[in-house]
PDB file of N, CA and C in Angstrom:
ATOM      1  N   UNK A   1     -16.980 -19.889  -3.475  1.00  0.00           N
ATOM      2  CA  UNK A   1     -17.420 -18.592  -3.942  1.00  0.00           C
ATOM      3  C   UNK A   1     -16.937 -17.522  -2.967  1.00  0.00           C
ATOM      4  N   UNK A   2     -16.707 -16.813  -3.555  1.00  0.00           N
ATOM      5  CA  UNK A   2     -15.674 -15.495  -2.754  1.00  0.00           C
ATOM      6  C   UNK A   2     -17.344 -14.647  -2.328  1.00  0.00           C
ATOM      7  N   UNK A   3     -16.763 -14.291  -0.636  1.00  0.00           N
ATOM      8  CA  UNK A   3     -17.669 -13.567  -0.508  1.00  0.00           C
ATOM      9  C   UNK A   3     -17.629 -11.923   0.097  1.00  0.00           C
ATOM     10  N   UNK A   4     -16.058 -11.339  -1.077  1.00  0.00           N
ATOM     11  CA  UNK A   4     -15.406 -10.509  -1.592  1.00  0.00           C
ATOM     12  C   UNK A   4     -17.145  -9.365  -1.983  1.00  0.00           C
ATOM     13  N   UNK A   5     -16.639  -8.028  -1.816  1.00  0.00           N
ATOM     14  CA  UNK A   5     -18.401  -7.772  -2.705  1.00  0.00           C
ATOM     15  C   UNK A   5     -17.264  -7.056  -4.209  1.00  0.00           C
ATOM     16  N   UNK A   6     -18.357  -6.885  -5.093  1.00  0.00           N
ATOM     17  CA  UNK A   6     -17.942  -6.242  -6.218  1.00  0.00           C
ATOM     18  C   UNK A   6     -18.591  -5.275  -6.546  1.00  0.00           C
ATOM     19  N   UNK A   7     -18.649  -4.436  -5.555  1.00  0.00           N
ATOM     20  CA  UNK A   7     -19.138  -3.060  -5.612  1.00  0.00           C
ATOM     21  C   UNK A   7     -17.305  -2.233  -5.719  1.00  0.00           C
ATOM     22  N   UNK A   8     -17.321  -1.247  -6.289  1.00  0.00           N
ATOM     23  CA  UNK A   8     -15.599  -0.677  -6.203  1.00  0.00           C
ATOM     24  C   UNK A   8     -15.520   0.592  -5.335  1.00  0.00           C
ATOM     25  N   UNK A   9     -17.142   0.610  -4.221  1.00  0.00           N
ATOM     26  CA  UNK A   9     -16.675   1.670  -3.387  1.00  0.00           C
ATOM     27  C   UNK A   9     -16.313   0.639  -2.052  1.00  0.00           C
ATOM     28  N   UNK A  10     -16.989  -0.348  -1.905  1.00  0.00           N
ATOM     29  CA  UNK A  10     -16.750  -0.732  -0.654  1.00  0.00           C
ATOM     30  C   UNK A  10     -15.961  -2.081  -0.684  1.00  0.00           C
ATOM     31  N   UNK A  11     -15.275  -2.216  -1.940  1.00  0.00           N
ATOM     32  CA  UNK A  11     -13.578  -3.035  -1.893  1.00  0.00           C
ATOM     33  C   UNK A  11     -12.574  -1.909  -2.137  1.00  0.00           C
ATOM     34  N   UNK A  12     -12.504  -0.709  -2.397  1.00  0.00           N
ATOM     35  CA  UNK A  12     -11.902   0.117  -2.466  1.00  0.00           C
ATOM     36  C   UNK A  12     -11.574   0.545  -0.640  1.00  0.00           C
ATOM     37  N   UNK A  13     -12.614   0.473  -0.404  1.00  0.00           N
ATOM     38  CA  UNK A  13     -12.375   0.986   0.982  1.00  0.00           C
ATOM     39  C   UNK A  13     -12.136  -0.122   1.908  1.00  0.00           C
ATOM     40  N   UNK A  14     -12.236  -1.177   1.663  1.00  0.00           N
ATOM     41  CA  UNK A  14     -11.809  -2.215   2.437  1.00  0.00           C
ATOM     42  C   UNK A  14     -10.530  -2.634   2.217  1.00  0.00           C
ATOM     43  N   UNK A  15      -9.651  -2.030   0.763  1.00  0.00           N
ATOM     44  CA  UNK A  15      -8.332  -2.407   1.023  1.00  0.00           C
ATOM     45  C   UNK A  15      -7.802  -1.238   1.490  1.00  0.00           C
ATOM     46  N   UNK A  16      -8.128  -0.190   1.051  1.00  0.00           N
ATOM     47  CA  UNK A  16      -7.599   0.877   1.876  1.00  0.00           C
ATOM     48  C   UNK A  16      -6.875   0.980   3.485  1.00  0.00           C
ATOM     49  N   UNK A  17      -8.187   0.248   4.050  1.00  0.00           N
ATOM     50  CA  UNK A  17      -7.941   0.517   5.669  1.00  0.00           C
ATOM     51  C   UNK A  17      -7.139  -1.173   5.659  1.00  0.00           C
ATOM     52  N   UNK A  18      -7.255  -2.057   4.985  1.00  0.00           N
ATOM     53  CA  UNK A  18      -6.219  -3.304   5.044  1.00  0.00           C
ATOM     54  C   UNK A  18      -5.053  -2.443   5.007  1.00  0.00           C
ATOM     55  N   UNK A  19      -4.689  -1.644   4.064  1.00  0.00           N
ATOM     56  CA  UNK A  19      -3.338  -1.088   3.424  1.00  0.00           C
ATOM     57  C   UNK A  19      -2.591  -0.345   4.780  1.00  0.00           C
ATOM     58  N   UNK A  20      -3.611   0.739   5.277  1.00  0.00           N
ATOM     59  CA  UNK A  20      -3.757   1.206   6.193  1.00  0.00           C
ATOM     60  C   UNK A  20      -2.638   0.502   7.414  1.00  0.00           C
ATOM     61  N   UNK A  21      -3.456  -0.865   7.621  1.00  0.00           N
ATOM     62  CA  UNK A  21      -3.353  -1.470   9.184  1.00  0.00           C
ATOM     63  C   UNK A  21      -1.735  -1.782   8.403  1.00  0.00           C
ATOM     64  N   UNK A  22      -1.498  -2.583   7.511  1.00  0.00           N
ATOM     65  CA  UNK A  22      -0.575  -3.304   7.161  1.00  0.00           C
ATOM     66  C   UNK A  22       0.515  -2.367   7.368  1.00  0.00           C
ATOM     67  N   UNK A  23      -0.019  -0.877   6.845  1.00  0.00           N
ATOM     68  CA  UNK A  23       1.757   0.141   6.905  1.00  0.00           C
ATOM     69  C   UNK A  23       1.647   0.557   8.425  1.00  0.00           C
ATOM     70  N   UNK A  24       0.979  -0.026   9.858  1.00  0.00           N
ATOM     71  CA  UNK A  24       1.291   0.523  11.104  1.00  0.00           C
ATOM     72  C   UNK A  24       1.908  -0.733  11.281  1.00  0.00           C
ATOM     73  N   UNK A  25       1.756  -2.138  10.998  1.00  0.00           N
ATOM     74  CA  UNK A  25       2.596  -3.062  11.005  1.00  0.00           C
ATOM     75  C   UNK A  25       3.666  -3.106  10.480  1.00  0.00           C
ATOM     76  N   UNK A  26       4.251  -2.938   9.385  1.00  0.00           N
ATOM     77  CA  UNK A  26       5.731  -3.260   9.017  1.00  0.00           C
ATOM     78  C   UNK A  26       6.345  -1.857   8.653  1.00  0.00           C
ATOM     79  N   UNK A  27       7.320  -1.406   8.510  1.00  0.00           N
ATOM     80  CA  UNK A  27       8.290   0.041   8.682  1.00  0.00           C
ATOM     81  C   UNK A  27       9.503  -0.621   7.829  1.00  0.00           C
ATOM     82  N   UNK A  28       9.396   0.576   6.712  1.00  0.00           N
ATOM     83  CA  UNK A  28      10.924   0.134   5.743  1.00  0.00           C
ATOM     84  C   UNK A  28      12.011  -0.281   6.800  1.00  0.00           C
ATOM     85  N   UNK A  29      12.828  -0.829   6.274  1.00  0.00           N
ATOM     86  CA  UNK A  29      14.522  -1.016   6.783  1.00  0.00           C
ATOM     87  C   UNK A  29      14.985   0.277   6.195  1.00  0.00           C
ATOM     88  N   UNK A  30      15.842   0.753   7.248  1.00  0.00           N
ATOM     89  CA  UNK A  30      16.604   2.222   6.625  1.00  0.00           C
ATOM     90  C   UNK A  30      18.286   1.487   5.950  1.00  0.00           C
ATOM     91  N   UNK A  31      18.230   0.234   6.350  1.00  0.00           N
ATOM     92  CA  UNK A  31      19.897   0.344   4.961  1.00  0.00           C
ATOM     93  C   UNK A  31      19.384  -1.481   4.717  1.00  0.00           C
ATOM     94  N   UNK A  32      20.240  -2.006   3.954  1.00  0.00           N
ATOM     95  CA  UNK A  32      20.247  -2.876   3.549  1.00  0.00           C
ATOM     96  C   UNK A  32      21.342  -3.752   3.018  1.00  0.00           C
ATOM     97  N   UNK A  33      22.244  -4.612   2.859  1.00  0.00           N
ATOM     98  CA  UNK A  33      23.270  -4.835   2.402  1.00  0.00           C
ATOM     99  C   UNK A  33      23.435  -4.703   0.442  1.00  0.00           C
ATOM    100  N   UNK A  34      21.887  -4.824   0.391  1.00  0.00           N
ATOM    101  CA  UNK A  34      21.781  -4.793  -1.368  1.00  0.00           C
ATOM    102  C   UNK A  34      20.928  -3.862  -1.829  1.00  0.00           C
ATOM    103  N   UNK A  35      20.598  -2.761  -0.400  1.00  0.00           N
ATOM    104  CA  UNK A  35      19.978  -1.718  -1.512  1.00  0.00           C
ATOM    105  C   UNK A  35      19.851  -0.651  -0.470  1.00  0.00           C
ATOM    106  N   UNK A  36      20.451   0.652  -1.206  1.00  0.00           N
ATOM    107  CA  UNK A  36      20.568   2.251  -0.336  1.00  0.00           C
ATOM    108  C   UNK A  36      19.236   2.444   0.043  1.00  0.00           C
ATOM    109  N   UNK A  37      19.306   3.474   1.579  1.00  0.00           N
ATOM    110  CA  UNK A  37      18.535   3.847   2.245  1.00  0.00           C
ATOM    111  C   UNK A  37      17.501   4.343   1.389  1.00  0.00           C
ATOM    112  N   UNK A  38      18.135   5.448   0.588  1.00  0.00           N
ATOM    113  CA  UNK A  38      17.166   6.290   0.221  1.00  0.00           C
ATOM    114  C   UNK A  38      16.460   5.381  -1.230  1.00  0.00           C
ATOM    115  N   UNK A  39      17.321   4.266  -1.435  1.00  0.00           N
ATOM    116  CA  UNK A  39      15.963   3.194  -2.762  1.00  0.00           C
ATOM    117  C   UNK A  39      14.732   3.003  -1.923  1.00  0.00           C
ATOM    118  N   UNK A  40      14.971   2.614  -0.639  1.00  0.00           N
ATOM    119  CA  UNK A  40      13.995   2.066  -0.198  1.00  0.00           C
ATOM    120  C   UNK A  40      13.174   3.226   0.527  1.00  0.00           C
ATOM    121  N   UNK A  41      13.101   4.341   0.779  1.00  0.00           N
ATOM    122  CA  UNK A  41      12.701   5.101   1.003  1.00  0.00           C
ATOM    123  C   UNK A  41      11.969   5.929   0.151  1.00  0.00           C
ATOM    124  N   UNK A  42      12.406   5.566  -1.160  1.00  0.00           N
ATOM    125  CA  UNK A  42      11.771   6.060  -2.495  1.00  0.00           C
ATOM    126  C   UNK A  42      10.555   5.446  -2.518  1.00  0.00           C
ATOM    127  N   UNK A  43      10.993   4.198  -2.494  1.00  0.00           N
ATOM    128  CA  UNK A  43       9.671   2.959  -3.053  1.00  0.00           C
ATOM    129  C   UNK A  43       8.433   3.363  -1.422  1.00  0.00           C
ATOM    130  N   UNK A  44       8.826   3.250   0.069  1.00  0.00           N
ATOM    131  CA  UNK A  44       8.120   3.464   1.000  1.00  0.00           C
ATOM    132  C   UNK A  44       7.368   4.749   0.681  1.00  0.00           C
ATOM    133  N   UNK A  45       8.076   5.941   0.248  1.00  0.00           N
ATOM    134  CA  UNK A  45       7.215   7.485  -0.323  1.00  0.00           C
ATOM    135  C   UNK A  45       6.050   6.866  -1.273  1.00  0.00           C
ATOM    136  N   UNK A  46       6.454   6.439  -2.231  1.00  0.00           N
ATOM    137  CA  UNK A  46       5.387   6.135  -3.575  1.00  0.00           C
ATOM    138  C   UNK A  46       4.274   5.242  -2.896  1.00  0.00           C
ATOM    139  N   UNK A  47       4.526   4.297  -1.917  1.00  0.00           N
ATOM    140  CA  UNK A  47       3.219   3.419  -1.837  1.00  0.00           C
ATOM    141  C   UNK A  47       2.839   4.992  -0.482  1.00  0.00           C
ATOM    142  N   UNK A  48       2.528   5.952   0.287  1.00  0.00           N
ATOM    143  CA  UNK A  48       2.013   6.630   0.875  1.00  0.00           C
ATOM    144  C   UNK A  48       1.653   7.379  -0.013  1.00  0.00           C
ATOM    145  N   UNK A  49       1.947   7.632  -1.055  1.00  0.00           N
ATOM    146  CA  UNK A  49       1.221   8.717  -2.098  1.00  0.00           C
ATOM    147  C   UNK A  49       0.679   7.841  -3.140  1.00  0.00           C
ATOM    148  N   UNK A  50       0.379   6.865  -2.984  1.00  0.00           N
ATOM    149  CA  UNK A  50      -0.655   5.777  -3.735  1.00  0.00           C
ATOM    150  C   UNK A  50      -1.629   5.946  -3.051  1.00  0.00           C
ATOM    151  N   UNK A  51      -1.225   5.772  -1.646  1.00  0.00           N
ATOM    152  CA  UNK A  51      -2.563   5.425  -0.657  1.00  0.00           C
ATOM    153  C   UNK A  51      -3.599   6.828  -0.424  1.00  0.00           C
ATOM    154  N   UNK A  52      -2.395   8.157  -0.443  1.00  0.00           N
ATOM    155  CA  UNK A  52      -3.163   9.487  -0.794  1.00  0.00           C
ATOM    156  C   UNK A  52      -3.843   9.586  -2.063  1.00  0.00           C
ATOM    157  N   UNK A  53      -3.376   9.352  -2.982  1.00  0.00           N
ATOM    158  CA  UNK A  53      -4.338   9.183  -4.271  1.00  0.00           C
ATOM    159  C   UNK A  53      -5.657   8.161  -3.915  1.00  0.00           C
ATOM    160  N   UNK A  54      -5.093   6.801  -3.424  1.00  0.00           N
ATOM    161  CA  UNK A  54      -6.286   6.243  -3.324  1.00  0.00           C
ATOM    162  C   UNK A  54      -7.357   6.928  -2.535  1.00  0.00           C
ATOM    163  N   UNK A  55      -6.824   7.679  -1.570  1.00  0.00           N
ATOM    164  CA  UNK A  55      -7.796   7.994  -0.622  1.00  0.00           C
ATOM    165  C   UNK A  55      -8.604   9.263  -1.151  1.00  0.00           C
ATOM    166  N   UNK A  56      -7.715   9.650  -2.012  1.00  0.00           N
ATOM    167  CA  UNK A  56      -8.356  10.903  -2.172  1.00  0.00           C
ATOM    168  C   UNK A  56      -9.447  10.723  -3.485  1.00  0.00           C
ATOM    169  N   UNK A  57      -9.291   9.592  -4.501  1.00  0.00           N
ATOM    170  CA  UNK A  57     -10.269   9.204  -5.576  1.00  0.00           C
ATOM    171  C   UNK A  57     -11.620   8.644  -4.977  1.00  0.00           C
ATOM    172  N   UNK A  58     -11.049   7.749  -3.713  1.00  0.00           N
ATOM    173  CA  UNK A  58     -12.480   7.045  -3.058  1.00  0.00           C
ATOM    174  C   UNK A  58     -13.349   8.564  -2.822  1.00  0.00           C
ATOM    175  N   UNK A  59     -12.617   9.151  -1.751  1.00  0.00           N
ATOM    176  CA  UNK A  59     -13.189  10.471  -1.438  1.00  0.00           C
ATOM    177  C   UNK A  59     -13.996  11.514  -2.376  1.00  0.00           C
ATOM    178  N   UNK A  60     -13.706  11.452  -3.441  1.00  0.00           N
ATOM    179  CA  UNK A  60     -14.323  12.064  -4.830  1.00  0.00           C
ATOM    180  C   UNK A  60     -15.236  11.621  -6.167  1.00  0.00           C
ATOM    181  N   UNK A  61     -15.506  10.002  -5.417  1.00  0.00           N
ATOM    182  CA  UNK A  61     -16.439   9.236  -6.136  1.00  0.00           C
ATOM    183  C   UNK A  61     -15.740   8.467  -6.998  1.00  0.00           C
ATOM    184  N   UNK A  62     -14.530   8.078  -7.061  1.00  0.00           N
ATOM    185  CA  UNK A  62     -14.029   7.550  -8.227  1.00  0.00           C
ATOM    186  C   UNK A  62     -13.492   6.534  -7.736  1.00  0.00           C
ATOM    187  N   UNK A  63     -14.294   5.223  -7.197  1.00  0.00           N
ATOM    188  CA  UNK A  63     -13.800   4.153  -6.838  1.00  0.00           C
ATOM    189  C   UNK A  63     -12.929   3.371  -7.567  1.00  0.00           C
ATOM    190  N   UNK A  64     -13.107   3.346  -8.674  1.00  0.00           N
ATOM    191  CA  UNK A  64     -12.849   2.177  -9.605  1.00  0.00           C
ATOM    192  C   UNK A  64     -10.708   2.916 -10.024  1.00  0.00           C
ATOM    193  N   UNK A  65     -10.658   3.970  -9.951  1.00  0.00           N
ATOM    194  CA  UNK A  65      -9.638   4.844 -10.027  1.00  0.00           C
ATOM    195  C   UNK A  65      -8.989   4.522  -8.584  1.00  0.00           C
ATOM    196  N   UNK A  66      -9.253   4.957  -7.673  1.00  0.00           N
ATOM    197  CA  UNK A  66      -9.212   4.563  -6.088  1.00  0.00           C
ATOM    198  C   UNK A  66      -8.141   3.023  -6.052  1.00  0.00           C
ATOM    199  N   UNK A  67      -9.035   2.126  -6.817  1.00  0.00           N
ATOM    200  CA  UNK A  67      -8.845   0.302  -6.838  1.00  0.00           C
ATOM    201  C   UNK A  67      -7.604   0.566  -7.253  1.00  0.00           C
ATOM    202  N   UNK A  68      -7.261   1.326  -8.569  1.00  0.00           N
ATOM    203  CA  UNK A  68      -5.799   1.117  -8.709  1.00  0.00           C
ATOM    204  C   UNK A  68      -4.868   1.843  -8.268  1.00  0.00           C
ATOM    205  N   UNK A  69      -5.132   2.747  -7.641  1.00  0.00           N
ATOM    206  CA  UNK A  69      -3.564   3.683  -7.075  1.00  0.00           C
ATOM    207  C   UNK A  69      -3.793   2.269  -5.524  1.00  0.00           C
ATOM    208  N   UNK A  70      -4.387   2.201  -4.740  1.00  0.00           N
ATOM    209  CA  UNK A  70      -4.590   1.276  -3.973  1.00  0.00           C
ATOM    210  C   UNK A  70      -3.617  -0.160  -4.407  1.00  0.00           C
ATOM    211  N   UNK A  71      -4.156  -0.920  -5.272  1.00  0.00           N
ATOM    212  CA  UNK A  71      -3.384  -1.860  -6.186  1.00  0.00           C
ATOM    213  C   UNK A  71      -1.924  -1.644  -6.328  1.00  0.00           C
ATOM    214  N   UNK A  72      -1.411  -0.630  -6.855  1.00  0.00           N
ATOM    215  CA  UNK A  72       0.310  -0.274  -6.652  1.00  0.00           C
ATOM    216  C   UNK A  72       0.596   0.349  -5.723  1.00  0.00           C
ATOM    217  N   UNK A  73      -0.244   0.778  -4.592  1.00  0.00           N
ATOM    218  CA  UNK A  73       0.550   0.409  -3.440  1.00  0.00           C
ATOM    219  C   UNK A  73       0.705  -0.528  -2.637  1.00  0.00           C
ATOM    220  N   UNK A  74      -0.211  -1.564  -2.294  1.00  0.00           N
ATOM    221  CA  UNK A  74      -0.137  -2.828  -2.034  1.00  0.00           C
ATOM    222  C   UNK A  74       0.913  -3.724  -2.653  1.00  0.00           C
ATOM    223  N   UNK A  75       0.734  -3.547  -3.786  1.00  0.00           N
ATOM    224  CA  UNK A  75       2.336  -4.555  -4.604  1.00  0.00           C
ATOM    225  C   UNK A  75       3.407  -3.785  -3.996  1.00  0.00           C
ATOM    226  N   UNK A  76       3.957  -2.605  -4.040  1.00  0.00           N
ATOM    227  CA  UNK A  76       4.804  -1.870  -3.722  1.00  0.00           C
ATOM    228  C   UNK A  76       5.366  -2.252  -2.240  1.00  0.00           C
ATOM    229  N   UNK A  77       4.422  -2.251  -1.630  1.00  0.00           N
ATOM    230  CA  UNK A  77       4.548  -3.053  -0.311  1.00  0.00           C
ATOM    231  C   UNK A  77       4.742  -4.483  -0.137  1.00  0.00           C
ATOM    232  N   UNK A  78       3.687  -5.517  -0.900  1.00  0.00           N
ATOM    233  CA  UNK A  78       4.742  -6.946  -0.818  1.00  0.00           C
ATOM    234  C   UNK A  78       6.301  -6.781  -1.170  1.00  0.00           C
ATOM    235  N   UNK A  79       6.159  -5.797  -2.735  1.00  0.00           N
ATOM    236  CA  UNK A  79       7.755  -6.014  -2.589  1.00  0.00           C
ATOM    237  C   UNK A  79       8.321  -5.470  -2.116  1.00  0.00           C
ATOM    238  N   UNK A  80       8.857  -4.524  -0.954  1.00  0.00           N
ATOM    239  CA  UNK A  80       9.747  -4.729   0.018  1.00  0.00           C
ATOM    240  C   UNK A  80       9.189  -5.787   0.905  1.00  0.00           C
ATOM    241  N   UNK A  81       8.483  -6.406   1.388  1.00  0.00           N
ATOM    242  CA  UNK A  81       8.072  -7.219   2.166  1.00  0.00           C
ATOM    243  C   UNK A  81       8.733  -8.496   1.112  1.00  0.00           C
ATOM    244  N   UNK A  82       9.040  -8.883   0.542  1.00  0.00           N
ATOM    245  CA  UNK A  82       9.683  -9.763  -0.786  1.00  0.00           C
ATOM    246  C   UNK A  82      10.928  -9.764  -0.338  1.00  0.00           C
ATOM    247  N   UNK A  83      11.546  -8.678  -0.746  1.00  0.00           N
ATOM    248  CA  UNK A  83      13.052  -8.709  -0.403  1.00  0.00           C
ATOM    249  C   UNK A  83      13.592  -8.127   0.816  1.00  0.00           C
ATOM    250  N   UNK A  84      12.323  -8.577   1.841  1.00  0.00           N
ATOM    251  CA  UNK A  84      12.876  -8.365   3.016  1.00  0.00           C
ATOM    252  C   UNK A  84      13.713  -7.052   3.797  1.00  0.00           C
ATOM    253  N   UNK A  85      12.808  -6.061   3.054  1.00  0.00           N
ATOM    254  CA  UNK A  85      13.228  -5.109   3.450  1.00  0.00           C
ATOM    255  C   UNK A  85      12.479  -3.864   4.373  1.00  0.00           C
ATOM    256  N   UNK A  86      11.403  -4.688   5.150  1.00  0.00           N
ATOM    257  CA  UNK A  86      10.589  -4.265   6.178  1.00  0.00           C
ATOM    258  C   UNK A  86      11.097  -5.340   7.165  1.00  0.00           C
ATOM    259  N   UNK A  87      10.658  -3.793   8.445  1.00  0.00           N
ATOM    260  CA  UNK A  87      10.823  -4.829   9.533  1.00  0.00           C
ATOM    261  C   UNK A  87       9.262  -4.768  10.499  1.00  0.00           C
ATOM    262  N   UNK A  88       9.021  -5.449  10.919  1.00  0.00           N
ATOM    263  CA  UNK A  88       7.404  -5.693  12.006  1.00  0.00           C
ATOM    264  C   UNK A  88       7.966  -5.180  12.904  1.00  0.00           C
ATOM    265  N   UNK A  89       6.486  -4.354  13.070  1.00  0.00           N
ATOM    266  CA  UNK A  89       6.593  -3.331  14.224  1.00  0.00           C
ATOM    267  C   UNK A  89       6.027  -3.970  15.442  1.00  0.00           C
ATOM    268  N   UNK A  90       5.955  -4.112  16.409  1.00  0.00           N
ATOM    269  CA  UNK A  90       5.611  -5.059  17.322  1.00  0.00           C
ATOM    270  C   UNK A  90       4.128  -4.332  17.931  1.00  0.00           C
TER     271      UNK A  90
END
């Protein structure tokens, strides 16, 4: 049994600051052999303005809204973390 809560203010805010820690850990790659700077710089913009939306819905009572801009930025982030296109920040 998951002992996850299912309240959507305080898993909202617990992936948040996960999301948080995870983008002071890994930093786009600025080139790539299979994909331009600025693709990946596109996709790195959109998950920080996910995480501003998220932050800013938690902030305004709208957890459950919050869960999903949160949600596509997290995927957004495995996938460059997928195709290897972050590097760990030490």
């Amino acid at each position: 049994m998951s002992n996850m809560s299912e309240d959507p203010s305080e898993r909202a805010l617990r992936y948040i600051t996960t999301l948080e820690k995870a983008l002071r850990q890994h930093s786009p790659l600025k080139e790539s052999k299979m994909v331009g700077e600025a693709s990946i710089m596109k996709v790195s913009d959109a998950i920080h303005r996910y995480l501003q939306d998220a932050r800013f819905y938690f902030d305004n009572g709208k957890p459950t809204t919050s869960l999903a801009s949160i949600a596509y930025a997290e995927g957004l982030l495995d996938a460059l973390k997928f195709l290897n296109l972050t590097k760990t920040i030490d």
